[in-house]
N, C-alpha and C. Protein backbone atom coordinates (compact mmCIF):
# COMPACT_ATOMS: atom_id res chain seq x y z
N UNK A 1 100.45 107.84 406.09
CA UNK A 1 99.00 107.79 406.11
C UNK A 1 98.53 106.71 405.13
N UNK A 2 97.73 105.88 405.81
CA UNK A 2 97.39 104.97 404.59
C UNK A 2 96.10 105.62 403.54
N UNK A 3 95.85 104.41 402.44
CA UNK A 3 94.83 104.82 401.63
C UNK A 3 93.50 105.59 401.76
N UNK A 4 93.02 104.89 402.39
CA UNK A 4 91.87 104.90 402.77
C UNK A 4 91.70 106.27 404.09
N UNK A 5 92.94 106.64 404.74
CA UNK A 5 92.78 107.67 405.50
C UNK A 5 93.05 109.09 404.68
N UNK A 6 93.87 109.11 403.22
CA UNK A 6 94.28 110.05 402.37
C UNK A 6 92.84 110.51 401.69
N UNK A 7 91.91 108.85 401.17
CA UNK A 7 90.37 109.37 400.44
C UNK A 7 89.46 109.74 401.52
N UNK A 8 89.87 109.95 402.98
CA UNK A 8 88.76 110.56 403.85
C UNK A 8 89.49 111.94 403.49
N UNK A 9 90.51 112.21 403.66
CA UNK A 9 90.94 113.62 404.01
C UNK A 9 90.72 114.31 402.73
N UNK A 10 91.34 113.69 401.76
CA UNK A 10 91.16 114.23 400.54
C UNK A 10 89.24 114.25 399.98
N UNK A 11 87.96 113.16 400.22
CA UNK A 11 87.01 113.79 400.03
C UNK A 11 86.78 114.76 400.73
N UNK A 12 86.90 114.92 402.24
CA UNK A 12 86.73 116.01 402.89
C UNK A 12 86.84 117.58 401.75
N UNK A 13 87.91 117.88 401.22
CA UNK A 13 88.17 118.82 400.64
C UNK A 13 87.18 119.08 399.15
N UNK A 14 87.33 118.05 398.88
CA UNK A 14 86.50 118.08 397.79
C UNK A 14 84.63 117.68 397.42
N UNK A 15 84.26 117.41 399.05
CA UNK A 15 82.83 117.11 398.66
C UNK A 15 82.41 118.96 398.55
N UNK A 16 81.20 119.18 397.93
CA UNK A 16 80.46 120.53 397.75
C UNK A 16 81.10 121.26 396.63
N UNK A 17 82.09 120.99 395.98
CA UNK A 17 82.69 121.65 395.10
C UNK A 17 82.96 121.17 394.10
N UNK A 18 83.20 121.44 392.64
CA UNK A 18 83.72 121.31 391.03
C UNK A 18 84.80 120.83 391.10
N UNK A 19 86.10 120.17 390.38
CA UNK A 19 86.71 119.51 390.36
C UNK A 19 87.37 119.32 389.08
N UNK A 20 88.57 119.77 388.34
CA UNK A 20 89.27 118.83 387.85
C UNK A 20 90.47 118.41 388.12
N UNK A 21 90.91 116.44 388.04
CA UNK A 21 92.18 116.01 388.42
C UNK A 21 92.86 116.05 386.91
N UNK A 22 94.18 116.07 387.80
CA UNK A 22 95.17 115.92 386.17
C UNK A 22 96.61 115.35 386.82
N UNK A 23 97.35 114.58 385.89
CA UNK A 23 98.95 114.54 386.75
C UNK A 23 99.16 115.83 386.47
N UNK A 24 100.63 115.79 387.42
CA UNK A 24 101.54 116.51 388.12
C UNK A 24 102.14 117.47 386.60
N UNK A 25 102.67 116.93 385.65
CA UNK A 25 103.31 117.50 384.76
C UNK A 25 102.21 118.38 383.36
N UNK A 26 100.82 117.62 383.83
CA UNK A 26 99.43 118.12 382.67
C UNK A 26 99.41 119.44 383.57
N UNK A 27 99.53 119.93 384.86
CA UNK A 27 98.97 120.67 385.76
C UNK A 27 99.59 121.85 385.24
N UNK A 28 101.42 121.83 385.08
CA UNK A 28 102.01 122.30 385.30
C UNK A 28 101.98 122.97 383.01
N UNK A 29 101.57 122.26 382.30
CA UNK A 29 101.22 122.91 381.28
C UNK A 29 99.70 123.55 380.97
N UNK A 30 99.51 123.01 381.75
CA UNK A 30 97.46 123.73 382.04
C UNK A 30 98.08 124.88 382.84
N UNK A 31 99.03 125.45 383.45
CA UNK A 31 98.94 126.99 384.19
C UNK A 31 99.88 127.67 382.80
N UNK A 32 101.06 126.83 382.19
CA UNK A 32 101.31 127.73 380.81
C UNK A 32 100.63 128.23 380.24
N UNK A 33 99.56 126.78 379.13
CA UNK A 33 98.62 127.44 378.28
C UNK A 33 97.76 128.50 378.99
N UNK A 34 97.21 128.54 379.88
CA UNK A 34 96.30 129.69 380.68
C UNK A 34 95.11 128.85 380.82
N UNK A 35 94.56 127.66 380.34
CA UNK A 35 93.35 126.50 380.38
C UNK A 35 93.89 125.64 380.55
N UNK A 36 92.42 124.73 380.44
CA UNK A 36 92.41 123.13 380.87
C UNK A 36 92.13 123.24 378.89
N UNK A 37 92.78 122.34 378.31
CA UNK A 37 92.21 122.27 377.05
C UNK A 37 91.04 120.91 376.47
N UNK A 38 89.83 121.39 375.94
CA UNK A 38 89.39 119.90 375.81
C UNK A 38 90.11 118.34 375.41
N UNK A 39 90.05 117.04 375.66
CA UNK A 39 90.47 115.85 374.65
C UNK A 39 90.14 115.97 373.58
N UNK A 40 90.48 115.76 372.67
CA UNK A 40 89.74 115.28 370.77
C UNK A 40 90.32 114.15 370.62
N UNK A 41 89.46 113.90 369.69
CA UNK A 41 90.79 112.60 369.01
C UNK A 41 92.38 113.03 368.23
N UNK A 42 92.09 114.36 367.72
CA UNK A 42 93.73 114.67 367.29
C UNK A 42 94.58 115.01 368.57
N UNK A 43 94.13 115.03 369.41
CA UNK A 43 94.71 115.65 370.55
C UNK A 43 94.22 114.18 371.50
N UNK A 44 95.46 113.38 371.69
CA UNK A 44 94.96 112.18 372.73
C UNK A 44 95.53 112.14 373.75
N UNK A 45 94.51 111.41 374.57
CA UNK A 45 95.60 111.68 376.41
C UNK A 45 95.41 110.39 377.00
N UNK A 46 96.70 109.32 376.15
CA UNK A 46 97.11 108.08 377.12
C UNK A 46 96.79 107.85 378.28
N UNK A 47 96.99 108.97 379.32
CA UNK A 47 96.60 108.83 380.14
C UNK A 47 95.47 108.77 381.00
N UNK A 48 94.69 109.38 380.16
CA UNK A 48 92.98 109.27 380.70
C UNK A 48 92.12 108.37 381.16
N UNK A 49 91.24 108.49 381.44
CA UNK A 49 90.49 107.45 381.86
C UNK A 49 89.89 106.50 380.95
N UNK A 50 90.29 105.21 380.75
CA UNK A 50 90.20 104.32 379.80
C UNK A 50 90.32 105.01 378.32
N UNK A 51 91.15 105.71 377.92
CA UNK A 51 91.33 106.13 376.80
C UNK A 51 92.32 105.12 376.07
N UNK A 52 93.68 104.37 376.65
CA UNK A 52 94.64 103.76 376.10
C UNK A 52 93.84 103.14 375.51
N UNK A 53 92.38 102.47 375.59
CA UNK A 53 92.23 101.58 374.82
C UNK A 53 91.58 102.12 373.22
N UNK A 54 91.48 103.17 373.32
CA UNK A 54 91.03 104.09 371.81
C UNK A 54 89.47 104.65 371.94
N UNK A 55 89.17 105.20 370.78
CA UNK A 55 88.31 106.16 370.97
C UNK A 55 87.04 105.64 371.08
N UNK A 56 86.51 104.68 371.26
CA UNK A 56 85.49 103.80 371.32
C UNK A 56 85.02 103.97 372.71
N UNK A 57 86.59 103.69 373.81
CA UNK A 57 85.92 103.89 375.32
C UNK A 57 86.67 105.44 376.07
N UNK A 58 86.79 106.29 375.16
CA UNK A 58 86.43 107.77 375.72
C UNK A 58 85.75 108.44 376.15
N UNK A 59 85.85 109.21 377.22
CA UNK A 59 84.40 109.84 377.49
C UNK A 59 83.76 110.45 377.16
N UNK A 60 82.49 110.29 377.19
CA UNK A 60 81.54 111.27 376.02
C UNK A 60 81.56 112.37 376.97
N UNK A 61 82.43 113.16 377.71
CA UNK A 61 82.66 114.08 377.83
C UNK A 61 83.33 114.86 376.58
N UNK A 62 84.35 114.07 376.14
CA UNK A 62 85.68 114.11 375.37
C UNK A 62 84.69 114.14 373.95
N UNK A 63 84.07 113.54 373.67
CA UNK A 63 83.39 113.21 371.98
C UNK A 63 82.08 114.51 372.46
N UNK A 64 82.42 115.71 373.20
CA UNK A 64 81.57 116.63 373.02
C UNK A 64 82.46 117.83 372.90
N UNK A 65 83.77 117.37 372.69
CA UNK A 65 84.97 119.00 372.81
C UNK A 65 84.57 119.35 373.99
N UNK A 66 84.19 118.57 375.19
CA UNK A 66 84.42 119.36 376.48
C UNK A 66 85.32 118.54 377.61
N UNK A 67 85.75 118.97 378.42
CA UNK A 67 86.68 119.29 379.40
C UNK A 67 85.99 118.23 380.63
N UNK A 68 86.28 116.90 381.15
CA UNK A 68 86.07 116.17 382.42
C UNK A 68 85.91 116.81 383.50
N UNK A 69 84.85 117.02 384.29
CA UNK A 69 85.04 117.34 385.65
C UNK A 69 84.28 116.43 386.66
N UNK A 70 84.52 116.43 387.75
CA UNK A 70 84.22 115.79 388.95
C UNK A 70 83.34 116.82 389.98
N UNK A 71 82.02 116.26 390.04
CA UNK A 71 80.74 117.53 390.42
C UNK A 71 80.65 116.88 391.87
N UNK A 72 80.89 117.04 392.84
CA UNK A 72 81.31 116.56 394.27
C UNK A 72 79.93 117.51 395.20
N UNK A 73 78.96 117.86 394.31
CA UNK A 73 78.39 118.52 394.60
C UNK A 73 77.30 117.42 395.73
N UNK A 74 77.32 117.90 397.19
CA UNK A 74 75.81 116.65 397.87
C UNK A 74 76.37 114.95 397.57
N UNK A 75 77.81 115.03 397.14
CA UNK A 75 78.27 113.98 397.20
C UNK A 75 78.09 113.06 398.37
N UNK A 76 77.49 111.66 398.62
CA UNK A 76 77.55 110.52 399.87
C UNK A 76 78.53 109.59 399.24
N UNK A 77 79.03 109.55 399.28
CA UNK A 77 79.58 107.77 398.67
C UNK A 77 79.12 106.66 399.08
N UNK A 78 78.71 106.64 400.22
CA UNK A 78 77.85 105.08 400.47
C UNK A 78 76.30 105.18 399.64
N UNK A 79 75.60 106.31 399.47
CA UNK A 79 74.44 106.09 398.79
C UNK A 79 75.06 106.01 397.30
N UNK A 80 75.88 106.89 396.74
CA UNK A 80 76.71 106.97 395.41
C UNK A 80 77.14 105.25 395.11
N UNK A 81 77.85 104.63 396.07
CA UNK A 81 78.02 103.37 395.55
C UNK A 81 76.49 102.35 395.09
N UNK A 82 75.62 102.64 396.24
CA UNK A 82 74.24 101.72 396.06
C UNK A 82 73.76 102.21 395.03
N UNK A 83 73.86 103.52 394.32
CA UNK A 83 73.36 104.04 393.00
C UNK A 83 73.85 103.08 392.02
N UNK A 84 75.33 103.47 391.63
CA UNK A 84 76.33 103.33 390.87
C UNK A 84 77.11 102.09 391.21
N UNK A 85 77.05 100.67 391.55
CA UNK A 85 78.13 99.84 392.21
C UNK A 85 79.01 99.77 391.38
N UNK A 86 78.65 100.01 389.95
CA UNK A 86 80.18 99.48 388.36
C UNK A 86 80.88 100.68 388.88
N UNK A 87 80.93 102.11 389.06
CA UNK A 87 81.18 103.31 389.17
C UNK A 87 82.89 103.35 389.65
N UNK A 88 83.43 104.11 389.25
CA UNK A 88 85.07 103.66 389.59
C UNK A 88 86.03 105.42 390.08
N UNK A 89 84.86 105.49 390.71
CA UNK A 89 85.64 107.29 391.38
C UNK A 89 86.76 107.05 392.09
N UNK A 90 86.62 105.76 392.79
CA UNK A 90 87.75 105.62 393.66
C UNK A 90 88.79 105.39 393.02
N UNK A 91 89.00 105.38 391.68
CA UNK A 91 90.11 105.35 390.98
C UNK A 91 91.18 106.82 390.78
N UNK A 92 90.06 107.84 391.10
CA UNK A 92 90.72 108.97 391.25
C UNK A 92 90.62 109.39 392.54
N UNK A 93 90.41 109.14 393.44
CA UNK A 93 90.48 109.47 395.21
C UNK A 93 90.42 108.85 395.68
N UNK A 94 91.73 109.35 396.17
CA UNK A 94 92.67 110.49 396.56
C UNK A 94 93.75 110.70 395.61
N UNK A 95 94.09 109.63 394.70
CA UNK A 95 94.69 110.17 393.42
C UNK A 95 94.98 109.02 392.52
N UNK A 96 95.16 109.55 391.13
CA UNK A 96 95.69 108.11 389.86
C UNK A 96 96.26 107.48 390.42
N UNK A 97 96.29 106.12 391.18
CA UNK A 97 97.78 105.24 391.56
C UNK A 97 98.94 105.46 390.09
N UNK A 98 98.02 105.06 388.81
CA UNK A 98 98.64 105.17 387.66
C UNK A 98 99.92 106.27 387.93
N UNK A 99 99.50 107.40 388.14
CA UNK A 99 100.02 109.05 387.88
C UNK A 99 100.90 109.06 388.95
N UNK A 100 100.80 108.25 390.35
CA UNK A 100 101.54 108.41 391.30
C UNK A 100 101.03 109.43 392.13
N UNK A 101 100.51 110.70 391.76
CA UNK A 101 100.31 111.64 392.54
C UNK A 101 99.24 112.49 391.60
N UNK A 102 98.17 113.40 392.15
CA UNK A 102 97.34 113.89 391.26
C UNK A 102 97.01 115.52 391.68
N UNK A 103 97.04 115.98 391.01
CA UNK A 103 96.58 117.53 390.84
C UNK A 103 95.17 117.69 390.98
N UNK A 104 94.11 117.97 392.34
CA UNK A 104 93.17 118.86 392.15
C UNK A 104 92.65 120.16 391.67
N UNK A 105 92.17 120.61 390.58
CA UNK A 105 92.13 121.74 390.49
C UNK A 105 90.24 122.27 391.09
N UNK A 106 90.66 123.54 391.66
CA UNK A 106 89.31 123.53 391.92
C UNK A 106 88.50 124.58 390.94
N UNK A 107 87.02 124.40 390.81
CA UNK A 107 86.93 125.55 389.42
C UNK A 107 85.27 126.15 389.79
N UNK A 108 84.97 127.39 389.76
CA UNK A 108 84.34 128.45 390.11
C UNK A 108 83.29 127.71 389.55
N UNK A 109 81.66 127.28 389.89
CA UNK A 109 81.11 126.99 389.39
C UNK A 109 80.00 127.96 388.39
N UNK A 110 80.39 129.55 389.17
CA UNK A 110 79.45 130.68 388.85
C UNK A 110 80.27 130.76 387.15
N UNK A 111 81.72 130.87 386.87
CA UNK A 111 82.28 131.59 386.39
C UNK A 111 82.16 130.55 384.83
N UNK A 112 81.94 129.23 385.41
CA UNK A 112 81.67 128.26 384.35
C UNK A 112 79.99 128.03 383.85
N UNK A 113 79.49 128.51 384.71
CA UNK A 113 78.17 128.15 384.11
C UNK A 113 77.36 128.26 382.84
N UNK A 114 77.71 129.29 382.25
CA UNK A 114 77.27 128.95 380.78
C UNK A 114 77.69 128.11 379.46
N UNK A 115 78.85 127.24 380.40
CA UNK A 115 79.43 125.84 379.32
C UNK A 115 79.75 124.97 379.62
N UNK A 116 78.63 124.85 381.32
CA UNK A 116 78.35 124.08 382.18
C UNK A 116 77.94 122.62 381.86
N UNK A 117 77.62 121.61 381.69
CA UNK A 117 76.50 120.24 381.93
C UNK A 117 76.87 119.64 382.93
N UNK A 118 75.68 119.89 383.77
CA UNK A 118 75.85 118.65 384.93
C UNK A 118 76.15 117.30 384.54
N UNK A 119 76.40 116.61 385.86
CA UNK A 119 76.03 115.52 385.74
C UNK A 119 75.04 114.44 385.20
N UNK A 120 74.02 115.28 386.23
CA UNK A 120 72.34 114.43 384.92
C UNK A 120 72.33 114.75 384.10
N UNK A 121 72.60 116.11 383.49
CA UNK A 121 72.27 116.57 382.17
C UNK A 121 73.51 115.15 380.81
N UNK A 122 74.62 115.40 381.18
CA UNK A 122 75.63 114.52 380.90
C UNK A 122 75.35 113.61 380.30
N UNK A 123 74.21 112.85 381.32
CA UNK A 123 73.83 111.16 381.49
C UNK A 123 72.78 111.50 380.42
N UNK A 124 71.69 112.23 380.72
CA UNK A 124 70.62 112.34 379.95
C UNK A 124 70.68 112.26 378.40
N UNK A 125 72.06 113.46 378.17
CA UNK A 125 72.46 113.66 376.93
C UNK A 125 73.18 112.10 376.44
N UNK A 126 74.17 111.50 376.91
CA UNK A 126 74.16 110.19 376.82
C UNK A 126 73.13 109.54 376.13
N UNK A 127 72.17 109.04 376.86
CA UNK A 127 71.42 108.00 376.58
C UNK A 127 70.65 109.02 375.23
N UNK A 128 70.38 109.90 374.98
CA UNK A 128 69.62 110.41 374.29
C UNK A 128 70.22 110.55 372.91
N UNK A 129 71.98 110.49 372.48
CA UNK A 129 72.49 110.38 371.82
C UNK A 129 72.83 108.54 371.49
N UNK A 130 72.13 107.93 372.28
CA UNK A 130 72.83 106.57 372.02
C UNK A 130 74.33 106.41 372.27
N UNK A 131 75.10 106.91 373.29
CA UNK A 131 76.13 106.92 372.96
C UNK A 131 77.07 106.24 373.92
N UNK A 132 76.29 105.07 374.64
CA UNK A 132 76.34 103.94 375.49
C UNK A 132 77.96 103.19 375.30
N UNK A 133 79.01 103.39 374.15
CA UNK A 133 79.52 102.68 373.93
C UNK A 133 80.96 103.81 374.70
N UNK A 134 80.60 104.84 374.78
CA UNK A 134 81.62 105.94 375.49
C UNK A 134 81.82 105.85 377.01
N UNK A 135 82.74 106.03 377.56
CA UNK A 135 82.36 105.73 379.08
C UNK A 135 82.16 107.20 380.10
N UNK A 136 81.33 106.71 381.28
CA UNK A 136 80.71 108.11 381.65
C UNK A 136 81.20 107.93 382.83
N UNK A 137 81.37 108.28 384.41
CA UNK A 137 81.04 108.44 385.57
C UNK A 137 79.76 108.68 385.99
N UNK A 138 78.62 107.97 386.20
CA UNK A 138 77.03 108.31 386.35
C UNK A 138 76.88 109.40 387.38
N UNK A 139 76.74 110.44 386.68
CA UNK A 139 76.00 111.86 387.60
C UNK A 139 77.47 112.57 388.55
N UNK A 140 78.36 112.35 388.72
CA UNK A 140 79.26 112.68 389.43
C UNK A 140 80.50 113.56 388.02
N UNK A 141 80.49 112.82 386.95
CA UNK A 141 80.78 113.56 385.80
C UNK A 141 80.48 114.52 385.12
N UNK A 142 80.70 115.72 385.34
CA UNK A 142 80.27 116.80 384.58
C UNK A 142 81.26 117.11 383.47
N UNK A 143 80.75 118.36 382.66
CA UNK A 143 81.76 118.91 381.66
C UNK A 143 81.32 120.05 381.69
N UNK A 144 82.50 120.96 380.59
CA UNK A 144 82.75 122.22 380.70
C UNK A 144 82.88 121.92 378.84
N UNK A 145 82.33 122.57 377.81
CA UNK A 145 82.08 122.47 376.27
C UNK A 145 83.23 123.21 376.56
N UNK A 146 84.49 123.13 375.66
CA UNK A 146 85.38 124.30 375.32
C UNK A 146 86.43 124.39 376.21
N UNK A 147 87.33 124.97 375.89
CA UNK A 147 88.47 125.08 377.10
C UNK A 147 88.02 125.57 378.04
N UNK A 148 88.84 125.54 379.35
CA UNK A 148 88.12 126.03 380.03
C UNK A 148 89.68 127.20 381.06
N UNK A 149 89.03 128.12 381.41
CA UNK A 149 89.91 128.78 381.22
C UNK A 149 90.56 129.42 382.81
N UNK A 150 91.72 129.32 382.88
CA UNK A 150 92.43 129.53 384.38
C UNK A 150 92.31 130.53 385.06
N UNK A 151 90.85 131.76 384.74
CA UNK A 151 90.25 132.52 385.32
C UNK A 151 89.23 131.75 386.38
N UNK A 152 88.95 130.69 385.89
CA UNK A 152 87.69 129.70 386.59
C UNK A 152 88.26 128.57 387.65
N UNK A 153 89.52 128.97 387.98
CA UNK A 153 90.41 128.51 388.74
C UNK A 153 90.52 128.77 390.09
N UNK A 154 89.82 128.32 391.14
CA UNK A 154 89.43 128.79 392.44
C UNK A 154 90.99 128.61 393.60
N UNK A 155 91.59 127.28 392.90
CA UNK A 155 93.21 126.78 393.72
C UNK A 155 93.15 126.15 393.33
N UNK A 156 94.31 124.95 393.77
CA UNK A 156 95.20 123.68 393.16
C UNK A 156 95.39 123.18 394.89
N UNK A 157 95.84 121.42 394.52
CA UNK A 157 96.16 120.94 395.34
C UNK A 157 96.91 119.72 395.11
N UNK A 158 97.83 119.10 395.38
CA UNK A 158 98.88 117.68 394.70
C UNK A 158 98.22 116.92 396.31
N UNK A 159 98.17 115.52 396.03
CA UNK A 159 98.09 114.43 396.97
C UNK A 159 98.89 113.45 396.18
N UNK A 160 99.75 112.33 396.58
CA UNK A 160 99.95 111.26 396.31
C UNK A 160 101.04 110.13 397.13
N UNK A 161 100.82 108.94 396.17
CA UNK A 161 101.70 108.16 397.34
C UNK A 161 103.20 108.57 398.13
N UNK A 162 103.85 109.58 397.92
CA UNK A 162 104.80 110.05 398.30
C UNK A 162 104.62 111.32 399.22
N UNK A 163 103.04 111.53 398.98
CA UNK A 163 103.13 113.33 399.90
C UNK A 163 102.32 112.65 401.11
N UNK A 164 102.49 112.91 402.19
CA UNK A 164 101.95 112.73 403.59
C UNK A 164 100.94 113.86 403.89
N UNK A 165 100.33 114.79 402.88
CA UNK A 165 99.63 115.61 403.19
C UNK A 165 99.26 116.05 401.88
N UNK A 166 98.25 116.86 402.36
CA UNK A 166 97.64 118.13 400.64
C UNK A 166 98.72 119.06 400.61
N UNK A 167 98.66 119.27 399.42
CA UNK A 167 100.24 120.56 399.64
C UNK A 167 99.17 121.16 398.43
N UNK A 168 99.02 122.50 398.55
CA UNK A 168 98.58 123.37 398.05
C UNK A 168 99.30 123.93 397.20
N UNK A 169 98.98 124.33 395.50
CA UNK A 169 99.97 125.05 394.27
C UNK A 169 99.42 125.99 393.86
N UNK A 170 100.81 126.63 393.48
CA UNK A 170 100.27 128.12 393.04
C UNK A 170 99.79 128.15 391.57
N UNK A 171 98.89 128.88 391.34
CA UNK A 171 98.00 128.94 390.40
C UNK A 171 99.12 129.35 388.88
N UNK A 172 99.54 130.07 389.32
CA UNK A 172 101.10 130.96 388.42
C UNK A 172 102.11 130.51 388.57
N UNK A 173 102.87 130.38 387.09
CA UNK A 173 104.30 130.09 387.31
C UNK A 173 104.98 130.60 387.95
């Protein structure tokens, strides 16, 4: 299946719903610990989204002790791009090329809501902190303040350049 037929199939699954990606081996210690644990700076993740380059271009998700998510909520991507053209989602869908293969997790939006921030809220809080120099996903980025915890865990799903399909994971070791 090529690219571009994996990010139809794979948004398919994921427009209307919460979202966090992770590699294959973060997935598999996020069902140990029992959470997703926030970034900090004592706690760094090379792998993140523009993080290698240091804490300057982290996401001010991350410089709030909360947890990245992907709000797929009324998602278009053709109006999303005319919003957003800098915007770089397609870097995670259908998965990290980086990572090779990526872990969807899907997450209860009822069960998170009180350590919820949308997307706008996100952005709003952004600009209202001055904090322009962090990098965001505009409105499609949400967070979760605090760990977030594998009760709020709706399923899992792996896509990547080696799988010819969604293969669905179990929540439990």
């Amino acid at each position: 299946m090529d690219c571009e037929a994996t990010r139809s199939l794979v948004l398919k699954e994921l427009q209307g719903r919460l979202w966090h990606t992770t590699p294959p081996d973060r997935f598999k210690r996020i069902v140990e610990l029992g959470a997703i644990l926030p970034i900090h700076p004592d706690n760094p993740n090379p792998d993140g989204w523009k993080t290698p380059s240091g804490d300057p271009y982290r996401s001010y998700a991350h410089t709030l002790g909360a947890v990245s998510l992907f709000d797929f909520d009324q998602f278009d991507p053709e109006a999303y791009r005319e919003k957003c053209p800098l915007s770089t989602w397609e870097t995670f869908v259908p998965f990290r090329e980086k990572w090779g293969s990526s872990v969807w997790i899907e997450i209860d939006r009822e069960k998170v809501a009180p350590k919820f921030i949308s997307g706008p809220e996100l952005i709003r809080r952004n600009h209202a902190d001055g904090a322009y120099r962090y990098s965001i996903m505009p409105y499609i980025e949400a967070a979760h303040v605090g760990p977030l915890p594998k009760s709020a865990f709706l399923r899992a799903f792996i896509v990547g350049k080696d799988e010819r399909e969604i293969r669905a994971l179990p929540l439990s070791q």
